[in-house]
Protein backbone atom coordinates (compact mmCIF):
# COMPACT_ATOMS: atom_id res chain seq x y z
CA UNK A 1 50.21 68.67 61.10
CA UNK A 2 53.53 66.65 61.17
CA UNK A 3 56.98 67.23 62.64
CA UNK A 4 58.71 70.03 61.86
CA UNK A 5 62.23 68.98 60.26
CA UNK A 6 59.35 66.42 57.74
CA UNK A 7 58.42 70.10 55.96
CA UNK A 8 60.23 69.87 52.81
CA UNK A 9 62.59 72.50 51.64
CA UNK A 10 60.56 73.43 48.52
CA UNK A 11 57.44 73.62 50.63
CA UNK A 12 59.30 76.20 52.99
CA UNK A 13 60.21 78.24 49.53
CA UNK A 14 56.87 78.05 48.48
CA UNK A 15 55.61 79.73 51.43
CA UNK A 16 58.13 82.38 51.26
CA UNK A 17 56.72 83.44 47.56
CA UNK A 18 52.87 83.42 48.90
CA UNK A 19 53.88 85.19 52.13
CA UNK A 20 56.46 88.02 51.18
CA UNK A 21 57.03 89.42 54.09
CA UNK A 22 59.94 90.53 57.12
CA UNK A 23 57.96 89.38 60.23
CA UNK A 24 56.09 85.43 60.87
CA UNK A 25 55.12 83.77 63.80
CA UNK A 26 54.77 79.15 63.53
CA UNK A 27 53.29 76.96 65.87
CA UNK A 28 53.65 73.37 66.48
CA UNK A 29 49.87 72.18 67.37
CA UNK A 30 49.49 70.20 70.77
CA UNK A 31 45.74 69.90 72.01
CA UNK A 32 44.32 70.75 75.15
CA UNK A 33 41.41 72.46 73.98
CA UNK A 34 38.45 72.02 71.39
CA UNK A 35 37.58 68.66 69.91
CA UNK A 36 40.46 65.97 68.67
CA UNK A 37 38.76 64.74 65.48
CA UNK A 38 41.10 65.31 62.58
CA UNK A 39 38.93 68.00 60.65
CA UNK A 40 38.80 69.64 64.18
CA UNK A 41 42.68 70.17 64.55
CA UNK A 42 42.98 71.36 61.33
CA UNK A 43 40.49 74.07 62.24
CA UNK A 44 42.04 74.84 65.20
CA UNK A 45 45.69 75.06 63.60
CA UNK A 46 48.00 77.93 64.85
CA UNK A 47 48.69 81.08 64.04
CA UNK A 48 45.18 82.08 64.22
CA UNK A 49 43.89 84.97 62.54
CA UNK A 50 41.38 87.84 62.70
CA UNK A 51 40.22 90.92 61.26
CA UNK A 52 37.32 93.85 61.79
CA UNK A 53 37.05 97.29 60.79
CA UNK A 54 40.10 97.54 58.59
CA UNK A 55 42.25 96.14 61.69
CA UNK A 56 44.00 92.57 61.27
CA UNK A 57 45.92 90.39 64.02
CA UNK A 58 47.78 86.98 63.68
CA UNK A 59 48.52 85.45 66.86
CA UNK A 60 50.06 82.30 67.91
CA UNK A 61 50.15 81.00 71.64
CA UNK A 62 51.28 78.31 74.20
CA UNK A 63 49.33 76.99 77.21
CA UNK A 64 45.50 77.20 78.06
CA UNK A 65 42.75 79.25 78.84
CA UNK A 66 39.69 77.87 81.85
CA UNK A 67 37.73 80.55 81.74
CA UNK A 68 36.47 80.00 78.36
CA UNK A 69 33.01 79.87 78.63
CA UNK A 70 31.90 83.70 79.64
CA UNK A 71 34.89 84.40 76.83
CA UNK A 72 33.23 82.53 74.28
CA UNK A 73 29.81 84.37 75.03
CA UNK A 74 31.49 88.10 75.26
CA UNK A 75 33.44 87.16 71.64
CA UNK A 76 30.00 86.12 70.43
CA UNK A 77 28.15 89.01 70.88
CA UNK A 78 31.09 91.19 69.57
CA UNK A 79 32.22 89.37 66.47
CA UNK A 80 28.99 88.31 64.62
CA UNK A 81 31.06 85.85 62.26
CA UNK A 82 32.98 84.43 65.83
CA UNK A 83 33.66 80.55 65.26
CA UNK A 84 35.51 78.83 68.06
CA UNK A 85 37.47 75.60 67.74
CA UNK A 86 40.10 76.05 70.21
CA UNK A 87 41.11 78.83 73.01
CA UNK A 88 43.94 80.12 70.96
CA UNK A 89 40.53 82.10 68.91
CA UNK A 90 39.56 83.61 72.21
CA UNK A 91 42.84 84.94 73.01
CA UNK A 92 42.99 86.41 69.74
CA UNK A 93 39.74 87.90 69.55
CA UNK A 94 40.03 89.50 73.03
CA UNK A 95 43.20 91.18 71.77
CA UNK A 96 41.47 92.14 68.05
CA UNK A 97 38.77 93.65 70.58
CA UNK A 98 41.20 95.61 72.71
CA UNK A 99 42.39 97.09 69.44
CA UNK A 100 38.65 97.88 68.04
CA UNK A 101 37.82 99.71 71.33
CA UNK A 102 40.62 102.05 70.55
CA UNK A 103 43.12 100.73 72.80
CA UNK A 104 47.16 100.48 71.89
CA UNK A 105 48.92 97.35 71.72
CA UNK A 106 50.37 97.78 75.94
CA UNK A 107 46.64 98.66 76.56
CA UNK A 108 45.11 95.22 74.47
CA UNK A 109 47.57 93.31 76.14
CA UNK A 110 46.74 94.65 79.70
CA UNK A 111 42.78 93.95 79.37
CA UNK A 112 44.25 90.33 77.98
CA UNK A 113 46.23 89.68 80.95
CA UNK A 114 43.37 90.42 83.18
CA UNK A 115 40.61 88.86 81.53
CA UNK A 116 42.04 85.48 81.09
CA UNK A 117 42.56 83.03 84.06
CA UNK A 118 44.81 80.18 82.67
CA UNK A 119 48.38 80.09 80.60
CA UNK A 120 49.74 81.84 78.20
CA UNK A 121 53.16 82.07 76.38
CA UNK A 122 51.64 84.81 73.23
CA UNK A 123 53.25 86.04 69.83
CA UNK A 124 51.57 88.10 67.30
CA UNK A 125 51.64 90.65 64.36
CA UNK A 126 48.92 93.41 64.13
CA UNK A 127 48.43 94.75 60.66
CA UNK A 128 49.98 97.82 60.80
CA UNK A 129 53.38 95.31 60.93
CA UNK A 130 53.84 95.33 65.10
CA UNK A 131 55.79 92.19 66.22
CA UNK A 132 55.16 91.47 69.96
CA UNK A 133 54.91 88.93 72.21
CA UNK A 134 53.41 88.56 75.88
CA UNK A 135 53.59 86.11 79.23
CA UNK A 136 50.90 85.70 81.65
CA UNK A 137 51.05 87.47 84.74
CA UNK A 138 51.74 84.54 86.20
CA UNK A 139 54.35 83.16 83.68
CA UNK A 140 53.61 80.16 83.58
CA UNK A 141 54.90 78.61 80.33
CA UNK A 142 58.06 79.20 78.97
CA UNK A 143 59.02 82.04 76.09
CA UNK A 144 62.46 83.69 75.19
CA UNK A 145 64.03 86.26 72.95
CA UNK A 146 66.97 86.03 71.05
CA UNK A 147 68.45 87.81 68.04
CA UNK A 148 70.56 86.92 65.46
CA UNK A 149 74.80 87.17 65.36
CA UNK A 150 74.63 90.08 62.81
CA UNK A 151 71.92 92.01 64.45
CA UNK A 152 69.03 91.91 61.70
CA UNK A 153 67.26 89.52 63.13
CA UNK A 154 64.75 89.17 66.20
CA UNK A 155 63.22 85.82 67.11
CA UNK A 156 61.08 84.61 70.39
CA UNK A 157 60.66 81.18 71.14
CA UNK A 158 59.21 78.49 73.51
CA UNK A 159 62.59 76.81 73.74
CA UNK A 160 66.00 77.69 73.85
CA UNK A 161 66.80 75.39 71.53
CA UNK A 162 65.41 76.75 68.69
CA UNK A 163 67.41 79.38 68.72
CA UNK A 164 70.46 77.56 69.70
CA UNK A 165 69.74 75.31 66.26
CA UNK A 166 69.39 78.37 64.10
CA UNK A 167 72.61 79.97 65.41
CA UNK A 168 70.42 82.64 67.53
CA UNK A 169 71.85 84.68 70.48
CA UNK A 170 69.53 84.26 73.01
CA UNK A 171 68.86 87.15 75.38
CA UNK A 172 66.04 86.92 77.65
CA UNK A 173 63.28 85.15 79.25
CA UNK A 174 60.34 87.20 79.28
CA UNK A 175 58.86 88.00 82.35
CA UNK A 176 55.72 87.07 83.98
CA UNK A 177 53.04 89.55 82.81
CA UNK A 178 55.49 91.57 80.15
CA UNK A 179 55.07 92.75 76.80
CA UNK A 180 57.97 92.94 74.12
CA UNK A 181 57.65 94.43 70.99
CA UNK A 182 60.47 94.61 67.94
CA UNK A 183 61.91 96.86 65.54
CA UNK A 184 64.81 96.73 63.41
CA UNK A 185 66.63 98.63 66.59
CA UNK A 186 65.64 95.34 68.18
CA UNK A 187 63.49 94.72 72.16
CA UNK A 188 61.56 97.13 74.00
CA UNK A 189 60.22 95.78 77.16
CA UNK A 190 57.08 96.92 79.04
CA UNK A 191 56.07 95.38 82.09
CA UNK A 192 52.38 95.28 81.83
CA UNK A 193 51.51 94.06 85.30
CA UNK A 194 53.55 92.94 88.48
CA UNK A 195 51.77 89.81 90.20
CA UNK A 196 53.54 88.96 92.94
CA UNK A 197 53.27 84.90 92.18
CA UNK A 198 55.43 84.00 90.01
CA UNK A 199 54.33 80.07 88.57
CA UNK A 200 56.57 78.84 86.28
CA UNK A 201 55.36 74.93 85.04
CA UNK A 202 57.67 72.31 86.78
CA UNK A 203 56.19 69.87 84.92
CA UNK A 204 58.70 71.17 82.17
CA UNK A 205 61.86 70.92 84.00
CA UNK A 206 60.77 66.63 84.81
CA UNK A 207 58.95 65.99 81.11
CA UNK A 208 57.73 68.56 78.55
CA UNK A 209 61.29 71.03 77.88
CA UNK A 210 63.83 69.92 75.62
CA UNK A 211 67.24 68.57 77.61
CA UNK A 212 69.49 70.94 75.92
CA UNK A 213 67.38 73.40 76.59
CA UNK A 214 67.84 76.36 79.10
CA UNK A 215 65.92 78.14 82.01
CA UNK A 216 67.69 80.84 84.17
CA UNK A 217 70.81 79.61 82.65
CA UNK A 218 70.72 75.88 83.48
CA UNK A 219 70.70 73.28 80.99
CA UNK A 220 67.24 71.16 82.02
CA UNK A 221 69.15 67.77 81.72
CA UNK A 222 71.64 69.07 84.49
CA UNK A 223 68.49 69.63 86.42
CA UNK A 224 67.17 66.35 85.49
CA UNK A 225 70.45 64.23 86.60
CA UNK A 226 70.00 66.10 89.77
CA UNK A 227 66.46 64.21 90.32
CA UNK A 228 67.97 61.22 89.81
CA UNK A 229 70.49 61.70 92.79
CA UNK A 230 68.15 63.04 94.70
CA UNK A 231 65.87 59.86 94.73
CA UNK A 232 68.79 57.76 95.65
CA UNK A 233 69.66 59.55 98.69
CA UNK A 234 66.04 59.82 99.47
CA UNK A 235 65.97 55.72 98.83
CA UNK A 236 69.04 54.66 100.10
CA UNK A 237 68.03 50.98 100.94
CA UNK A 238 66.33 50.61 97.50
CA UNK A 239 69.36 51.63 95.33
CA UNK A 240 71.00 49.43 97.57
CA UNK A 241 69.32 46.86 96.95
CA UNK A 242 69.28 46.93 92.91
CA UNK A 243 71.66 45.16 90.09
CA UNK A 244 71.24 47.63 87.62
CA UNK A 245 69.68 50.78 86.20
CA UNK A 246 67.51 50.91 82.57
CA UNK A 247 65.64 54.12 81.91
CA UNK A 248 62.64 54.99 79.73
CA UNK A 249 63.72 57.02 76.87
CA UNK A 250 63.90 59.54 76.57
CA UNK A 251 62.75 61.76 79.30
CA UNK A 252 64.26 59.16 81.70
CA UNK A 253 68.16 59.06 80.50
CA UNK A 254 69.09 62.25 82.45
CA UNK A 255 67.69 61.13 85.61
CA UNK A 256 69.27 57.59 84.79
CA UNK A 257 72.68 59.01 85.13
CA UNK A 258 72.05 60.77 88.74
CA UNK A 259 71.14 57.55 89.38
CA UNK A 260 73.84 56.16 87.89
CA UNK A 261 76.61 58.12 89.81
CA UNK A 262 75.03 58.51 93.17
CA UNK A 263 74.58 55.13 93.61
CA UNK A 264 77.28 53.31 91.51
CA UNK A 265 74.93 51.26 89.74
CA UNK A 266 75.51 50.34 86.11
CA UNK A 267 73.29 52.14 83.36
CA UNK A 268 72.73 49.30 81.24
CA UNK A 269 70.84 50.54 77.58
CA UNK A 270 68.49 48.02 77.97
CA UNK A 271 65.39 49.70 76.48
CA UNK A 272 65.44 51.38 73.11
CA UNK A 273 62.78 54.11 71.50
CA UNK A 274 61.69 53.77 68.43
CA UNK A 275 62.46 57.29 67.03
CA UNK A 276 59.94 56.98 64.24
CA UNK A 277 56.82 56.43 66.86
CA UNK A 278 56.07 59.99 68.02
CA UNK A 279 52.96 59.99 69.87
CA UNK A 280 52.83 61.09 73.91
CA UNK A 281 51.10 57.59 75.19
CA UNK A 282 49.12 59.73 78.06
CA UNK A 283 47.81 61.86 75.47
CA UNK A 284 46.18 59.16 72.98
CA UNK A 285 42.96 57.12 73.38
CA UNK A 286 42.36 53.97 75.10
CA UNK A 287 42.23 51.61 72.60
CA UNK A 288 45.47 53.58 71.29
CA UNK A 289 47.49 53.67 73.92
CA UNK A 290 49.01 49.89 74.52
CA UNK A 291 49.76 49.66 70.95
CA UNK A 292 51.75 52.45 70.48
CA UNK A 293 53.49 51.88 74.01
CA UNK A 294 54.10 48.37 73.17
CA UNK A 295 55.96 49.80 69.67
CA UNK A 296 57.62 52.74 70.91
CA UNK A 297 60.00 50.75 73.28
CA UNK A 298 61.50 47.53 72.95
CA UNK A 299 63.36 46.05 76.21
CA UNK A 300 66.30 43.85 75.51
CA UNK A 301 65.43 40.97 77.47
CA UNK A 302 68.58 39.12 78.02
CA UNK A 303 69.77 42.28 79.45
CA UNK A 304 67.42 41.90 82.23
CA UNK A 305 66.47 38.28 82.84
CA UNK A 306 67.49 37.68 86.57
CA UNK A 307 68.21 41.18 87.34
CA UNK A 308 67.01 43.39 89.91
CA UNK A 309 65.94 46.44 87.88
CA UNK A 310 65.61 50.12 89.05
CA UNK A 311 64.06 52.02 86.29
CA UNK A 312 63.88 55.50 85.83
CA UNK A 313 60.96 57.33 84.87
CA UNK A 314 60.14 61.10 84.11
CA UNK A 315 56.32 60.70 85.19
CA UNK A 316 53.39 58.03 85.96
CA UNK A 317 50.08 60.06 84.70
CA UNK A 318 47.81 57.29 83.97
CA UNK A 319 50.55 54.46 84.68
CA UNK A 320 49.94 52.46 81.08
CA UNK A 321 53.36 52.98 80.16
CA UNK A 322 55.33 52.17 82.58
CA UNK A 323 52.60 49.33 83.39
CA UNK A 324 53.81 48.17 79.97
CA UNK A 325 57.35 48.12 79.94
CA UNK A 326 57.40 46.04 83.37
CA UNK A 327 55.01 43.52 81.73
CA UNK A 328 57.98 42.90 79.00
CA UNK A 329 60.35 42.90 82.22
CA UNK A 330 58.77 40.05 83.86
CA UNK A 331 58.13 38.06 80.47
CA UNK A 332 62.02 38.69 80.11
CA UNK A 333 62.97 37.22 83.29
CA UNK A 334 63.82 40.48 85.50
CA UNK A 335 63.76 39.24 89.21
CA UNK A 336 62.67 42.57 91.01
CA UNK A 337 61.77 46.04 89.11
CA UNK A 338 62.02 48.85 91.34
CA UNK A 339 60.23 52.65 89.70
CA UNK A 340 62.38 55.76 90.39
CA UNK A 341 60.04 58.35 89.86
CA UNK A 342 61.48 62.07 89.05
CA UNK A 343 58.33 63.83 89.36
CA UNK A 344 56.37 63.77 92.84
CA UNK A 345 52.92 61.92 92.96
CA UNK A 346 50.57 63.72 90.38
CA UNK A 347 47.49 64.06 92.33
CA UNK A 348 44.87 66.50 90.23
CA UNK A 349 44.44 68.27 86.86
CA UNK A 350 46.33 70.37 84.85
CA UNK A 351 44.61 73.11 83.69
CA UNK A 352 47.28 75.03 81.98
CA UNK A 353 48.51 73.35 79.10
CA UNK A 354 49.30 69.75 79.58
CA UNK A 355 46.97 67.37 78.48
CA UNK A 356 46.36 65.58 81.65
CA UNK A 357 43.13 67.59 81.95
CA UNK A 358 40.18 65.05 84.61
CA UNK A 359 41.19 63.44 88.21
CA UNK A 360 39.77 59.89 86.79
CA UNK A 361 42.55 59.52 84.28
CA UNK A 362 45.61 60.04 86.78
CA UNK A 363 46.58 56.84 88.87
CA UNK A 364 47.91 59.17 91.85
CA UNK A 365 45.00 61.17 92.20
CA UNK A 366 42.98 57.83 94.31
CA UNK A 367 46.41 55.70 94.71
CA UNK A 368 49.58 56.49 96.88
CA UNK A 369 53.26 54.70 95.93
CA UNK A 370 52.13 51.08 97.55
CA UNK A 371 48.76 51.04 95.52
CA UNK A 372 50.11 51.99 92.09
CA UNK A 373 53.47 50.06 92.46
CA UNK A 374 50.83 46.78 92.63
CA UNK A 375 48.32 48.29 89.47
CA UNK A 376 51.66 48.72 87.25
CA UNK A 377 53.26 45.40 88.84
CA UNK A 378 56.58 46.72 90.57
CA UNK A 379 58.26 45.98 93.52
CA UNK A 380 58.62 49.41 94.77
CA UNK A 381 57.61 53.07 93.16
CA UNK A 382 59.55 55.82 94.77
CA UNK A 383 58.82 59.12 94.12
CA UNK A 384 60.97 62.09 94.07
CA UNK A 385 60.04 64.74 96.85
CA UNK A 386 58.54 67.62 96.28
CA UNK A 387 61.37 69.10 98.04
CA UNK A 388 63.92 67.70 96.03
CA UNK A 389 62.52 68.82 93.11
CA UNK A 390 62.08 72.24 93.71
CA UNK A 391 65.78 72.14 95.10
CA UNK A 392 67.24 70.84 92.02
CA UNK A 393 65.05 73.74 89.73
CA UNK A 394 66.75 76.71 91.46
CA UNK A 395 63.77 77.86 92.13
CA UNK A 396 61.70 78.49 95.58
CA UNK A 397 58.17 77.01 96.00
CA UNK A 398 56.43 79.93 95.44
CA UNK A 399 57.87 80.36 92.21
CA UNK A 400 56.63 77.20 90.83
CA UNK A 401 52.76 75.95 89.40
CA UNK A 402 53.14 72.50 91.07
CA UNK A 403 49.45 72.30 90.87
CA UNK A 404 49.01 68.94 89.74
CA UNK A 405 51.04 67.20 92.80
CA UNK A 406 49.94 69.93 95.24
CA UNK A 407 46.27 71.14 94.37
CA UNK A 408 47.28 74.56 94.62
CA UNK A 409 46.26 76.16 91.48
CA UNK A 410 47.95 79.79 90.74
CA UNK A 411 44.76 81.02 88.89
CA UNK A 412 41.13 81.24 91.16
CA UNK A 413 38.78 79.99 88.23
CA UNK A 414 41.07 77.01 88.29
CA UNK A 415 41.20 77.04 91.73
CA UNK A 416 37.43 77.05 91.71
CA UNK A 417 36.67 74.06 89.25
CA UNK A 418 39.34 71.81 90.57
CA UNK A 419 37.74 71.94 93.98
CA UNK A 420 34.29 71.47 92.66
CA UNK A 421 35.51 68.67 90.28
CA UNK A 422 37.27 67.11 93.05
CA UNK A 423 34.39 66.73 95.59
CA UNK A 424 32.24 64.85 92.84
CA UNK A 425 35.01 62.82 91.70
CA UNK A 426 35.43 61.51 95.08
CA UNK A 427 31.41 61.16 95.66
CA UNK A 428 31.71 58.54 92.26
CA UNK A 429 30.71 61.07 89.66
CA UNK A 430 32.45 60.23 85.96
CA UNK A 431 33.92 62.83 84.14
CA UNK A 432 32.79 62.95 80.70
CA UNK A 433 35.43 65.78 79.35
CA UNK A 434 38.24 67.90 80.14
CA UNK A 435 37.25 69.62 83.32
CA UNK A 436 37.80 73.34 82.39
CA UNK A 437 35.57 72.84 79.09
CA UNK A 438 32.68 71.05 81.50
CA UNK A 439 29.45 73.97 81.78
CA UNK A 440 28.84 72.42 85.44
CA UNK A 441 32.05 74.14 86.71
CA UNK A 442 32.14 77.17 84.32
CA UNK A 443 31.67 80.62 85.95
């Protein structure tokens, strides 16, 4: 329940002697289903596994289901002993059923695809020893393939990275709506189903992905530097108009240095992370949230004490943090702070992975750029557009989930509840959870 390089090298050994085996799936636990007490986590930890009639399944996966309710109900009636603290058991379970009906693992996966509106990036092991892994037909979170420099070994991963840090070749992405399987002669690919809408997350090209690593080639902090020029030619008179440049780390650094050569401005270091402070501030409670903002980064106040300040920023979601950091600007002295914004106005939920999961918790989704430059006290937010962004990705617009900033959801049960949610958000009614695990809106 920790960081992954904190798992001790004789704990990793240890595991190897109770698990003596050729094939294992991992996951690194981020909730955006089930409840977020501690015992609750734990219960919900990945891989998940299940078992009936003599057949056995492990599966591990990354993104989010919406259409959990009927699921829960149809895994009820078939698996008497069916406990559910997260989606990741209903994605499981709907594959264990595929395989109890009969079905092969291309067949399981198909009736998976198809029953589940939402996300998801899937690896598993069936007991007979298949390794295979799966997208969404809409392919909407990352996952990649990669194999070893000698040849023996097969790996799939959310992140290029990984396999970059473990001296891995990597070799593909995986397609939207394809299965892979491995054996020692290494990938075979099936593609399950063809959906013509591609939806790939661009929230992970501004925030979530790694900078080193890579989609369709590209290195994401390449794509991220390209934001950053972007919002100076789209705010010519503003860069104009500032003394210096100070990103929040670390999500803002690449776009700082777009910034930083389009418009000539020095990239001063004036605000520092604490590496030791992990925690996603949009993510935590209330009462947690200014706290942990208020230790994760420390501005160097001299640095900015008469200064007009442009700082960049990967995101505002519920505006605390950057709220923050420009309250220790002004107590420091800066003279104007100006918000470069890499990712367009986020306007609604995401349903798909990211914890940003009600309309009443986003700034943008009742505030344009004027209004929330005055709730987080700048001078000026300016957003990247949504053209820019999908410009600087490679990509074409219909190729991307930009849900959140567009209210377009790629999935109709999302579709559906967002719309519904939406009306009665704007008619004054309070959201008491995430909107996908509300009844009201379930189908």
């Amino acid at each position: 329940m920790d960081l992954v390089p904190k798992v001790k090298s004789n704990a990793i050994q240890e595991w190897f002697g109770r698990l003596p085996g050729s094939i294992g799936i991992g996951n690194v636990r981020y909730t955006t289903s089930g409840k977020c007490d501690d015992v609750s986590i734990i219960q919900g930890t990945q891989p998940v596994t299940a078992s009936i009639d003599g057949i056995k399944i492990a599966l591990s996966f990354n993104g989010n289901i919406v259409n959990t309710m009927p699921l829960k109900r149809e895994m009820t009636e078939n698996f008497p002993d069916f406990l559910y603290n997260c989606d990741s058991d209903i994605v499981c379970h709907k594959m264990l059923l595929g395989l109890k009906q009969g079905k092969d693992l291309e067949s399981a996966a198909r009736t998976v695809m198809e029953s589940l509106d939402g996300a998801f990036s899937v690896t598993g092991i069936t007991g007979d020893g298949d390794f295979f892994a799966f997208k969404d037909p809409h392919g909407i979170k990352p996952l990649c393939a990669g194999h070893d420099p000698a040849g023996a070994t097969f790996a799939f991963s959310s992140e290029t990275v990984s396999l970059d840090m473990n001296s891995f070749v990597r070799d593909f992405e995986l397609k939207p709506g394809e299965l892979v399987t491995v054996s020692q002669e290494g990938f075979k690919r099936t593609q399950v189903i063809k959906n013509p809408q591609e939806a790939f997350c661009a929230f992970e090209y501004a925030y979530f992905a790694r900078p080193d690593s890579r989609f369709d080639g590209k290195y994401v902090y390449e794509i991220r530097e390209e934001f950053g020029r972007n919002i100076v030619k789209e705010f010519p008179e503003i860069a104009k108009d500032g003394d210096m440049i100070m990103s929040v780390p670390e999500t803002g650094d690449d776009s700082a240095m777009g910034v930083h050569e389009e418009s000539g401005l020095r990239w001063e270091r004036a605000s520092r992370r604490h590496r030791y402070v992990t925690e996603r501030a949009f993510i935590l409670l209330n009462m947690e949230r200014y706290s942990t903002i208020d230790k994760k980064i420390n501005i160097l106040g001299s640095k900015v004490a008469g200064k007009r300040v442009i700082i960049t920023e990967d995101s505002i979601v519920r505006g605390d943090t950057t709220k923050v950091i420009i309250e220790k600007m002004r107590k420091a002295g800066a003279k104007k702070v100006y918000v470069f914004v890499t990712f367009p106005r986020i306007i609604g939920p995401c349903f798909y992975g990211i914890d940003m999961s009600t309309y009443g918790q986003l700034v943008g989704s009742k505030n344009n750029a004027e209004e929330i430059a005055k709730i987080i006290g700048a001078d000026g937010v300016c957003y990247q557009s949504l053209e820019g962004l999908i410009r600087a990705t490679g990509h074409t617009e219909d190729q991307l989930c930009l849900a959140c900033v567009t209210g377009k959801y790629p999935t109709p049960c999302a579709q559906k509840m967002a719309d519904v949610m939406k009306k009665r958000f704007q008619a004054g009614y309070e959201e008491k959870t995430r909107i996908y695990e509300s009844e009201e809106v379930q189908p």
